[in-house]
Protein backbone atom coordinates (compact mmCIF):
# COMPACT_ATOMS: atom_id res chain seq x y z
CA UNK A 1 99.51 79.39 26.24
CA UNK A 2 101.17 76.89 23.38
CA UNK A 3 100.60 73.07 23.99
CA UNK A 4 102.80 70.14 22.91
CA UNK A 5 101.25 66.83 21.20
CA UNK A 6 102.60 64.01 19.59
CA UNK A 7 105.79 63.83 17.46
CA UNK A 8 105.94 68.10 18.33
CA UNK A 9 109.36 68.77 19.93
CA UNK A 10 108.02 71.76 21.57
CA UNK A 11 104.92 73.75 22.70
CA UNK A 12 103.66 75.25 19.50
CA UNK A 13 100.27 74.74 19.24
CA UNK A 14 97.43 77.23 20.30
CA UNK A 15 94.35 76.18 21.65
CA UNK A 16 90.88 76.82 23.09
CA UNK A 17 91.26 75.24 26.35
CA UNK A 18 90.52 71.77 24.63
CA UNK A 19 87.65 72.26 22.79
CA UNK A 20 89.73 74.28 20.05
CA UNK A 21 87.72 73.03 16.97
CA UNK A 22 84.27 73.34 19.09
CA UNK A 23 85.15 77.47 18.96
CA UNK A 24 86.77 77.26 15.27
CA UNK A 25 83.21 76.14 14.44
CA UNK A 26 81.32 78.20 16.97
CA UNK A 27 82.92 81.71 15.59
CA UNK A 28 82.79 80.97 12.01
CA UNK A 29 79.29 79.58 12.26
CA UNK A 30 78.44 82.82 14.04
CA UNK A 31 80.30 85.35 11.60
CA UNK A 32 78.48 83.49 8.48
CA UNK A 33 75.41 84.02 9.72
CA UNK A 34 75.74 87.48 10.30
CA UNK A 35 77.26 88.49 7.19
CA UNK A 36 74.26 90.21 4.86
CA UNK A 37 76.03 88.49 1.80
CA UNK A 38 75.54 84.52 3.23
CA UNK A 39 72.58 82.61 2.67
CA UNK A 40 72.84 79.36 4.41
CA UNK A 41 70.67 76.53 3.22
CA UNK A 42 70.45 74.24 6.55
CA UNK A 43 68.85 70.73 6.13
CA UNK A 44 70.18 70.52 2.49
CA UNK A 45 72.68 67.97 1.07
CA UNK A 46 74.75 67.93 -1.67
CA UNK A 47 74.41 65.22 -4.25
CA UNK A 48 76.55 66.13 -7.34
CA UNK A 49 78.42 69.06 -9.24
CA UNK A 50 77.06 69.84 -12.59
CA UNK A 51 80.07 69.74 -15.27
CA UNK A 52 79.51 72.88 -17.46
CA UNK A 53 79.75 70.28 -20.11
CA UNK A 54 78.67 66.66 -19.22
CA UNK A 55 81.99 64.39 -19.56
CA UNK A 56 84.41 67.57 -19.76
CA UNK A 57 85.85 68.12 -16.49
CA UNK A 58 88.09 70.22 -18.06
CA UNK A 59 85.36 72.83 -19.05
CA UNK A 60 84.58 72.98 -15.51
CA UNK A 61 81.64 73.40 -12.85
CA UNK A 62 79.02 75.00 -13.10
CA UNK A 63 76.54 74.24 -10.65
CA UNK A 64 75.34 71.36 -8.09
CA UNK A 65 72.05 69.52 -7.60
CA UNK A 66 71.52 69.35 -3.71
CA UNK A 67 68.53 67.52 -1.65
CA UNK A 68 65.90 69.48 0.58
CA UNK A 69 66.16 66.77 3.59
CA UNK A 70 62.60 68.61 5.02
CA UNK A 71 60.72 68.12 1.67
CA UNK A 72 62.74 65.41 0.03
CA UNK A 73 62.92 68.20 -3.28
CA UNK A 74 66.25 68.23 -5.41
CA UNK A 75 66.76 71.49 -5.93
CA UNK A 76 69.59 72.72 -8.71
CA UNK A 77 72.12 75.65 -7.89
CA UNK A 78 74.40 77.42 -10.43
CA UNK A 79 77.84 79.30 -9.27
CA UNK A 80 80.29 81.14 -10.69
CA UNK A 81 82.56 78.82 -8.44
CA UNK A 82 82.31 76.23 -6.03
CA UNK A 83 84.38 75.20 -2.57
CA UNK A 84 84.15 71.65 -1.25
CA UNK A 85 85.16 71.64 2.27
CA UNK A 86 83.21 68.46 3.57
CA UNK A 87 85.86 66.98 5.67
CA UNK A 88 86.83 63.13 5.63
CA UNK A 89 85.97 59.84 5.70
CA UNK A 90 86.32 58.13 8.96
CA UNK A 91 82.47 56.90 8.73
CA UNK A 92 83.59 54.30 6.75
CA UNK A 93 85.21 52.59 10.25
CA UNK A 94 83.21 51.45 12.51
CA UNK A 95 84.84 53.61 15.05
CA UNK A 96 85.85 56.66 14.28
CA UNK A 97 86.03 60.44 16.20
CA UNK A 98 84.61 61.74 13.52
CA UNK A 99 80.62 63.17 12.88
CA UNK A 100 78.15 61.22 11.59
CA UNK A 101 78.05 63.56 8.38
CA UNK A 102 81.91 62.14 7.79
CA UNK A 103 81.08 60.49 4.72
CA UNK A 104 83.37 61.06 1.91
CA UNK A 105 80.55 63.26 0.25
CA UNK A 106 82.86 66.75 -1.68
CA UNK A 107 85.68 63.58 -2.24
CA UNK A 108 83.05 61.05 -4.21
CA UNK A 109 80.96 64.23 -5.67
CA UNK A 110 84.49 65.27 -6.77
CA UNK A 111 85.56 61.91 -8.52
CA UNK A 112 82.12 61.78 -10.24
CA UNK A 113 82.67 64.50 -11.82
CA UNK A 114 86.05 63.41 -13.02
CA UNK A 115 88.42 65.07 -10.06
CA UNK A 116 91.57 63.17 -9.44
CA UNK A 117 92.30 61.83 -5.95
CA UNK A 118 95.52 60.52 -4.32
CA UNK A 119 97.56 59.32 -0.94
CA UNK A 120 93.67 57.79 -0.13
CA UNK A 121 95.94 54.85 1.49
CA UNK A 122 96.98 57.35 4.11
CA UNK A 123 94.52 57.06 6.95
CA UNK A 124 94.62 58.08 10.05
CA UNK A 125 94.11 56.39 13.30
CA UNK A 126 94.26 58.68 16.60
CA UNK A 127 95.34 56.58 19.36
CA UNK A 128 93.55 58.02 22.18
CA UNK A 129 89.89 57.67 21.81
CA UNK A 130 88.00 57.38 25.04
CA UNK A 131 86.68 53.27 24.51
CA UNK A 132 83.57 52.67 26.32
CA UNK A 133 80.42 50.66 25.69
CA UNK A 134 77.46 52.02 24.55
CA UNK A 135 79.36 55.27 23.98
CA UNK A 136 80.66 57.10 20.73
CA UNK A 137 84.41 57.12 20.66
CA UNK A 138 85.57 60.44 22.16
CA UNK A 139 88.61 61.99 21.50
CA UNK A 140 91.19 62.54 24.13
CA UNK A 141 92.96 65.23 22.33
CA UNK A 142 97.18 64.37 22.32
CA UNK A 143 97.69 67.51 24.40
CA UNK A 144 96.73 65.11 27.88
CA UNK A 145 100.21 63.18 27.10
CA UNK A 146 102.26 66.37 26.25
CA UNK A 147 101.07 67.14 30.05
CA UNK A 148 102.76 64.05 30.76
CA UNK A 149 99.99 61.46 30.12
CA UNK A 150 101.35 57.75 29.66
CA UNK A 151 99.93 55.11 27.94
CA UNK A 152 100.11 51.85 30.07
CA UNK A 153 98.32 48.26 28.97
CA UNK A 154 96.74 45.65 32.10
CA UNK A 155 100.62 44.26 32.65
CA UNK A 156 101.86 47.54 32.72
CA UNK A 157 99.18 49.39 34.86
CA UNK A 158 99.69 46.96 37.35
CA UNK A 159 103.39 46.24 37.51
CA UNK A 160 103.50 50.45 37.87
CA UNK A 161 100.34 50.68 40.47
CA UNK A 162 103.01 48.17 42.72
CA UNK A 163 105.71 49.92 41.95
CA UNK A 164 104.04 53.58 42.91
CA UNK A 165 102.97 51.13 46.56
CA UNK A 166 106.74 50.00 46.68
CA UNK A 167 107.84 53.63 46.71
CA UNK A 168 105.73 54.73 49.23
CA UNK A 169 107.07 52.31 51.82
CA UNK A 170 110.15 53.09 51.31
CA UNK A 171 109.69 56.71 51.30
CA UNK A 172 111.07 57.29 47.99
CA UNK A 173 109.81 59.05 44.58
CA UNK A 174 107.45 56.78 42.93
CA UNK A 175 108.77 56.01 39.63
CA UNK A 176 107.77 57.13 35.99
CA UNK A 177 104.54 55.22 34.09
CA UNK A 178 106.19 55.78 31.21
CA UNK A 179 109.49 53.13 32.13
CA UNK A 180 106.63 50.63 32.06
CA UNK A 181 104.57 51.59 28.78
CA UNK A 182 104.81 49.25 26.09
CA UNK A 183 105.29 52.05 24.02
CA UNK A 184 108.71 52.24 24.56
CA UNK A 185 109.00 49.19 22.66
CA UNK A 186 108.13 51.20 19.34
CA UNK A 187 109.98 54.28 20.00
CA UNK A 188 111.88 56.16 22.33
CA UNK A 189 109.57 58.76 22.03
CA UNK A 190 107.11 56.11 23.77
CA UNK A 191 103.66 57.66 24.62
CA UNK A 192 104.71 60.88 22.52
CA UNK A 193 105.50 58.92 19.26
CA UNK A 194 103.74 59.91 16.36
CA UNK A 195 99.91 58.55 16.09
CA UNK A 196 100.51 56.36 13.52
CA UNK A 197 103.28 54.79 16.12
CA UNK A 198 101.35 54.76 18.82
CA UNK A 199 97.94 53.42 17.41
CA UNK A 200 100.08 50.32 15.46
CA UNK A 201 101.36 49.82 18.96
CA UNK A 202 98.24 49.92 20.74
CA UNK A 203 96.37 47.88 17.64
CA UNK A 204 99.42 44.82 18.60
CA UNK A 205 99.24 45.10 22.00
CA UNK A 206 95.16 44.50 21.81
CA UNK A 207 95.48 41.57 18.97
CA UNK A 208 98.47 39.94 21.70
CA UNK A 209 96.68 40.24 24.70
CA UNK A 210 92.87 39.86 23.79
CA UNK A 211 92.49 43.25 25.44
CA UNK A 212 89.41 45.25 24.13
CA UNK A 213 91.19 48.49 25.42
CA UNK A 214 94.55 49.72 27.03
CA UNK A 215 94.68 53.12 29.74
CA UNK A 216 95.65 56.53 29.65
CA UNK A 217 96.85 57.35 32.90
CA UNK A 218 97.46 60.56 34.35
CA UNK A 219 97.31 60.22 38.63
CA UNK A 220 101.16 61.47 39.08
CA UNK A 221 99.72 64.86 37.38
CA UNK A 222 98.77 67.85 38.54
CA UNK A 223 94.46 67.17 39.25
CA UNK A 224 93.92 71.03 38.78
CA UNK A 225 95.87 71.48 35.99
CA UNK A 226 95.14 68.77 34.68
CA UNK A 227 90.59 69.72 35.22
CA UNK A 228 91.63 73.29 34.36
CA UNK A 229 92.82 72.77 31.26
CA UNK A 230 90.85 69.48 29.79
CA UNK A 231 87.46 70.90 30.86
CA UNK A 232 85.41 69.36 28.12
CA UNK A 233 87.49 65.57 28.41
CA UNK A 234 86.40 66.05 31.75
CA UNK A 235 82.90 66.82 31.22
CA UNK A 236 82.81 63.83 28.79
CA UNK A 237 84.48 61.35 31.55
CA UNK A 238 81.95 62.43 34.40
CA UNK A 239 78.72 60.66 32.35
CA UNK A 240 81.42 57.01 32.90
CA UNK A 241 82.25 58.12 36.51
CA UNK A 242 86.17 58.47 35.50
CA UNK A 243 88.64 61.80 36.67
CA UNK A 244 91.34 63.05 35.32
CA UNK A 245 94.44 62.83 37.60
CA UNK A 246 92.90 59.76 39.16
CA UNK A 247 91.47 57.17 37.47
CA UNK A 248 93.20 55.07 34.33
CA UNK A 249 90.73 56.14 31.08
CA UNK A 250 90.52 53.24 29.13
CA UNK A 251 91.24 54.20 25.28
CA UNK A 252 91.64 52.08 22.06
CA UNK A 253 92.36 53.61 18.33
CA UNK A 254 89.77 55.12 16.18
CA UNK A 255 89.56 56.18 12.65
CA UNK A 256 90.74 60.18 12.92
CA UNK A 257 91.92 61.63 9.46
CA UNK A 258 92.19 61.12 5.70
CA UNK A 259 95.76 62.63 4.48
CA UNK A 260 94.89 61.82 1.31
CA UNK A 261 92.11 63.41 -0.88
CA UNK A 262 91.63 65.62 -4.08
CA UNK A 263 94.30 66.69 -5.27
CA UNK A 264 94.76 69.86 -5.56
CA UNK A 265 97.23 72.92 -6.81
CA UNK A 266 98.55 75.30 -4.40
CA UNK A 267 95.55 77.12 -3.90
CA UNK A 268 92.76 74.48 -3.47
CA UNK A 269 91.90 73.58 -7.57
CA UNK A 270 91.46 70.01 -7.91
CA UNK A 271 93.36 68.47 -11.19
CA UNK A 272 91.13 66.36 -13.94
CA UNK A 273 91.64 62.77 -13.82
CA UNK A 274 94.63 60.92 -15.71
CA UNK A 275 95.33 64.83 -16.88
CA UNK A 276 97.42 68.05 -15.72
CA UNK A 277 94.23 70.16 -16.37
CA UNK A 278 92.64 71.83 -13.53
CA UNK A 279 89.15 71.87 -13.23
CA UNK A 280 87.72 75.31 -13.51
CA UNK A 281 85.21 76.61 -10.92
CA UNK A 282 85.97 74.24 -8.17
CA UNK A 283 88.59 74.29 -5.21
CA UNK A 284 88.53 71.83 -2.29
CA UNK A 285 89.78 72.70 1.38
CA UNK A 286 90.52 70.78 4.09
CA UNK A 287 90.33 67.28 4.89
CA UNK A 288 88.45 66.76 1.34
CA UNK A 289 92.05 67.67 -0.51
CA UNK A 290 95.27 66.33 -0.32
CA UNK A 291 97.73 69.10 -0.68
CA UNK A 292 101.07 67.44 0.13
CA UNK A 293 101.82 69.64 3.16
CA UNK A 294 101.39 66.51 5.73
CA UNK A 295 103.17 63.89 3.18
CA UNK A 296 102.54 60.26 4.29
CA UNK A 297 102.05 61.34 7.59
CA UNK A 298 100.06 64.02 9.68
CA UNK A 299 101.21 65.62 12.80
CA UNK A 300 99.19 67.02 15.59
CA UNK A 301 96.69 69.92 14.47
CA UNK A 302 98.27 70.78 11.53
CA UNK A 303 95.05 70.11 9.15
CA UNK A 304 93.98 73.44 10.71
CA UNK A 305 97.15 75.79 9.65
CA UNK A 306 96.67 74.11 6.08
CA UNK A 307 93.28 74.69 6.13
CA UNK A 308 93.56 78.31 6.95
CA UNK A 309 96.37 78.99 4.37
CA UNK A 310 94.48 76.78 1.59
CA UNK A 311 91.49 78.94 2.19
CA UNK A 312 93.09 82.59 2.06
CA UNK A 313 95.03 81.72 -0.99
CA UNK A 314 91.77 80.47 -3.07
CA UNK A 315 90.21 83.45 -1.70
CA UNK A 316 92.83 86.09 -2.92
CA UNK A 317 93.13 83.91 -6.03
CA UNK A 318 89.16 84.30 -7.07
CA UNK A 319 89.09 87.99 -6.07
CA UNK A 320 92.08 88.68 -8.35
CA UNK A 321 90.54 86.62 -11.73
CA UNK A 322 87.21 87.83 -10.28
CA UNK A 323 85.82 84.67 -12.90
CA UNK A 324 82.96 86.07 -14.91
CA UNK A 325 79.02 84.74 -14.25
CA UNK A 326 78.23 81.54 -16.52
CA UNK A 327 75.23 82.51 -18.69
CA UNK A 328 73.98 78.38 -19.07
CA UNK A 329 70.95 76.72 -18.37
CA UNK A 330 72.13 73.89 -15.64
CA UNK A 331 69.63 70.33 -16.27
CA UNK A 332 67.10 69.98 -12.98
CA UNK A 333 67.31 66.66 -11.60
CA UNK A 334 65.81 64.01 -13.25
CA UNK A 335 63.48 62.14 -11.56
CA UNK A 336 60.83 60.82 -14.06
CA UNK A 337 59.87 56.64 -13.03
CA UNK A 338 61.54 56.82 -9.61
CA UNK A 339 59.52 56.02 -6.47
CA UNK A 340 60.05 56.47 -2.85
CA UNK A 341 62.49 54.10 -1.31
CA UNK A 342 60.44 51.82 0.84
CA UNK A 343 62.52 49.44 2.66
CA UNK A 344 65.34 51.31 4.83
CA UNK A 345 66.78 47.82 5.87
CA UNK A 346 68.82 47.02 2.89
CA UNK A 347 70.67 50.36 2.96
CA UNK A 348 71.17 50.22 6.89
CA UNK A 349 72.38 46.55 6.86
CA UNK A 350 74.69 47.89 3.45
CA UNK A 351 76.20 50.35 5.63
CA UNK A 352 77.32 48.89 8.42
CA UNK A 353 78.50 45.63 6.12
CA UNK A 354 80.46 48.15 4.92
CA UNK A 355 81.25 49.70 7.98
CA UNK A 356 82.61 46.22 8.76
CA UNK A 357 84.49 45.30 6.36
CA UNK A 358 86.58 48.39 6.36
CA UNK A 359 87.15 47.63 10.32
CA UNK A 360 88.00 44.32 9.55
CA UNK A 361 90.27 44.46 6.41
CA UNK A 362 91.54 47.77 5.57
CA UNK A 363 92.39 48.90 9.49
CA UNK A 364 95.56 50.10 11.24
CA UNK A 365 97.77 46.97 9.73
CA UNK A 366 97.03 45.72 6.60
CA UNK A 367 97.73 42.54 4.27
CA UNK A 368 96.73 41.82 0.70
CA UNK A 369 94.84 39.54 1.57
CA UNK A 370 92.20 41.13 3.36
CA UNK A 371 92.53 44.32 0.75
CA UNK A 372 91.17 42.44 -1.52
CA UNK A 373 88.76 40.44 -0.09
CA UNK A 374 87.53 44.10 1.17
CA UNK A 375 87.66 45.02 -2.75
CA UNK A 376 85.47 41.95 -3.72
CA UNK A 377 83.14 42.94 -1.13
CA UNK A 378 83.29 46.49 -2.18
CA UNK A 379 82.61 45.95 -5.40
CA UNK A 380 79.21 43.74 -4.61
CA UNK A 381 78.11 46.35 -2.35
CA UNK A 382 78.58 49.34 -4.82
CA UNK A 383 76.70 47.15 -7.25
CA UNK A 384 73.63 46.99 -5.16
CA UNK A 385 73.40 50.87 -4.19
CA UNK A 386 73.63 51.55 -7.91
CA UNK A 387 70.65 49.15 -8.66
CA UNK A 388 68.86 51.18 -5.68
CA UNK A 389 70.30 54.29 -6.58
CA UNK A 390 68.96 54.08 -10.32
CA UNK A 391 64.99 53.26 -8.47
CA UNK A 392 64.72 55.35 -5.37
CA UNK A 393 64.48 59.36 -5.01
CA UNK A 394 67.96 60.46 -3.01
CA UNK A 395 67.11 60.57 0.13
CA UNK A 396 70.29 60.85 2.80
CA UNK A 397 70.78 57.90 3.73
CA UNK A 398 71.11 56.61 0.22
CA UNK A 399 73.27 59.59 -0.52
CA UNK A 400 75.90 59.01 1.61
CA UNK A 401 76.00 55.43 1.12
CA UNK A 402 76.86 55.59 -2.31
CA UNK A 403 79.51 58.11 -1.88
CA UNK A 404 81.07 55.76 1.40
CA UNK A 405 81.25 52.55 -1.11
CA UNK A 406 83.39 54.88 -3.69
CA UNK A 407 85.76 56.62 -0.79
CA UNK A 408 85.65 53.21 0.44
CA UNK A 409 87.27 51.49 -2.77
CA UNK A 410 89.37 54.55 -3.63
CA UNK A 411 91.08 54.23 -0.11
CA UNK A 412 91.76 50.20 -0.98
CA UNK A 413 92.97 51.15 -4.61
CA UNK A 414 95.48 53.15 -3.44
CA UNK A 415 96.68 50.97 -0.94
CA UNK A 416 96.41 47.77 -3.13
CA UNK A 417 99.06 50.37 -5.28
CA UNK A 418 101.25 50.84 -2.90
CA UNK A 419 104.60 48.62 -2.72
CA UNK A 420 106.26 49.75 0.37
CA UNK A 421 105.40 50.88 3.86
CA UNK A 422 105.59 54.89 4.45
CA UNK A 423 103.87 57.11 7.09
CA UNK A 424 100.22 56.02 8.19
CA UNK A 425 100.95 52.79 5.44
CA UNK A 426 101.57 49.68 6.83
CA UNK A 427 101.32 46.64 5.11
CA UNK A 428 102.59 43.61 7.17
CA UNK A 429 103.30 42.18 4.13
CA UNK A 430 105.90 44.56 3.05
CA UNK A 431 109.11 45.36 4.44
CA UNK A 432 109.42 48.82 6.42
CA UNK A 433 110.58 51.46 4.08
């Protein structure tokens, strides 16, 4: 069957129960590995592309130096082409549903080697992350309120838990959550607004009321249909003793999606820098690129259609040029003077400064103000991993600093650029567009 999420005005979307992406990866990962003509290189990183000819990203890619995690060896790979599809950046918050590889790594590689990127200021924040303690933030996917899920603060919760009592005495139909849902403040659409409606909602109603979370509730529901089809949510809720069609889940906003990106032609080539030349050899898909397709804003599971049409058309694209084999000698790695890194400390404590300040400054609502004090911070920062960057063998966790402290500026660039408010934008010190 279809399912309805937020700012959808009708059942559209198909699913896996809701664990959709869980079997996107599961049967790719499975098909890859069968196919005779895949070699997958696990427990290897990417570091950088190798320009065919160093400071012309017009002449292309040509290759990319990657790191052995097991034996700490860079090891250099030529292609004929190269696809980045290495997701986001929602690592750089210090809550975020995304993996801990989510790191800005194709997008940073990308820039490096002279890509340009745009719409970085566009950042999404899903509304419904499950906000416990001690826990990573897990997403309760949008389809819970197109069931009929309502999002209710403390005031609200409790005016509608009397209300439901008040009913029941008088042996009449307990009335809607949703009349009492702050939400409705924002939009009519209330708890089936758009995210980027929702989670500025939820982010006010937490800095008014000193509130570290506000509920999902879902007891007027259906309890089977609701355990039927939310199996894994409900897996996920048993470890905090919490049930769906019973108990309020308390949820808060968390760092989701990246519209921006590389940007790309319409079939996944990333354009040079300050230039209308494409870069040849290299396409980015996915959450790395910015296509256009979502504009300044990013409704419910559409990254995966674009994902799957940005794919097939780079496909059919390199089969039909069929690009011929690059007869160069690619540079190994140099590594001459550089030494192991010894202290892990400074890097740790660099990323979650980082971490930090992007929570703190460059959230949900923004101002100048804290943009740039996030920019001067930034700056310092990116500073230091170069110093350690330019001693110390790549290892990961210097890796994917360095590319977080780029994504990280390129996101405040663009919204230091921006001079009005538009889609997953919002600058209190502007006016709404």
């Amino acid at each position: 069957n279809l399912v309805k999420e937020g700012g959808h005005s009708t059942r559209r979307i198909l699913h896996a129960k809701d664990a959709t992406g869980k079997e996107i990866e599961r049967a790719l990962s499975e098909s890859a590995a069968k196919h005779k003509k895949i070699t997958i290189k696990p427990n290897t990183l990417a570091i950088d592309l190798i320009q065919t000819k160093h400071g012309h990203p017009e002449q292309g890619i040509s290759g990319v130096w990657c790191l052995n995690q097991l034996s700490q060896e860079v090891l250099t790979f030529s292609a004929d082409v190269i696809f980045l599809a290495t997701g986001g950046v929602g690592q750089l918050w210090a809550t975020t549903t995304n993996p801990s590889v989510a790191t800005g790594d194709g997008l940073a590689m990308a820039y490096r080697a002279g890509a340009a990127v745009k719409d970085m200021a566009f950042i999404q924040f899903h509304p419904t992350a499950l906000a416990r303690k001690n826990d990573r933030p897990f997403l309760i996917t949008e389809a819970v309120r197109g069931e009929g899920g309502v999002i209710l603060d403390q005031a609200g919760l409790t005016e509608w838990q009397a209300a439901v009592e008040e009913a029941k005495d008088h042996g009449i139909a307990p009335p809607s959550p949703e009349q009492f849902s702050f939400t409705k403040e924002h939009s009519p659409l209330g708890s089936m607004a758009t995210r980027d409606i929702v989670a500025r909602a939820i982010d006010q109603n937490l800095k008014q009321t000193g509130a570290s979370n506000v509920f999902l509730v879902t007891s007027h529901l259906d309890q089977a249909h609701l355990l039927n089809h939310f199996p894994t949510i409900q897996d996920r809720l048993n470890r905090h003793g919490l049930k769906l069609g019973r108990d309020p889940l308390p949820i808060a906003p968390a760092a989701h999606y990246v519209v921006g990106g590389l940007d790309v032609d319409d079939i996944g080539r990333p354009h040079v820098r300050s230039s209308t030349d494409l870069i040849p050899g290299l396409y980015a898909i996915g959450e790395v690129a910015c296509t256009g397709m979502h504009g300044a804003n990013r409704l419910a599971s559409n990254s995966l259609l674009e994902a799957v049409v940005y794919a097939a058309r780079a496909a059919d694209h390199i089969i039909a040029e069929n690009p011929p084999s690059k007869a160069i000698e690619l540079p190994d790695w140099r590594a001459d003077g550089l030494g192991n890194l010894v202290e892990h400390a400074p890097v740790i404590n660099d990323r979650a400064a980082l971490k930090a300040t992007m929570s703190q400054e460059v959230g949900i609502v923004k101002r100048y103000d804290r943009l740039h004090r996030a920019k001067r911070r930034l700056a310092l920062l990116s500073e230091e991993v170069d110093i350690i960057w330019k001693q110390a063998v790549p290892s990961r966790e210097i890796v994917e600093l360095r590319n977080m402290a780029l994504a990280g500026q390129l996101v405040i660039e663009d919204s230091l650029a921006r001079t009005e408010n538009r889609g997953l934008h919002f600058n209190a010190d502007l006016t709404e567009a």
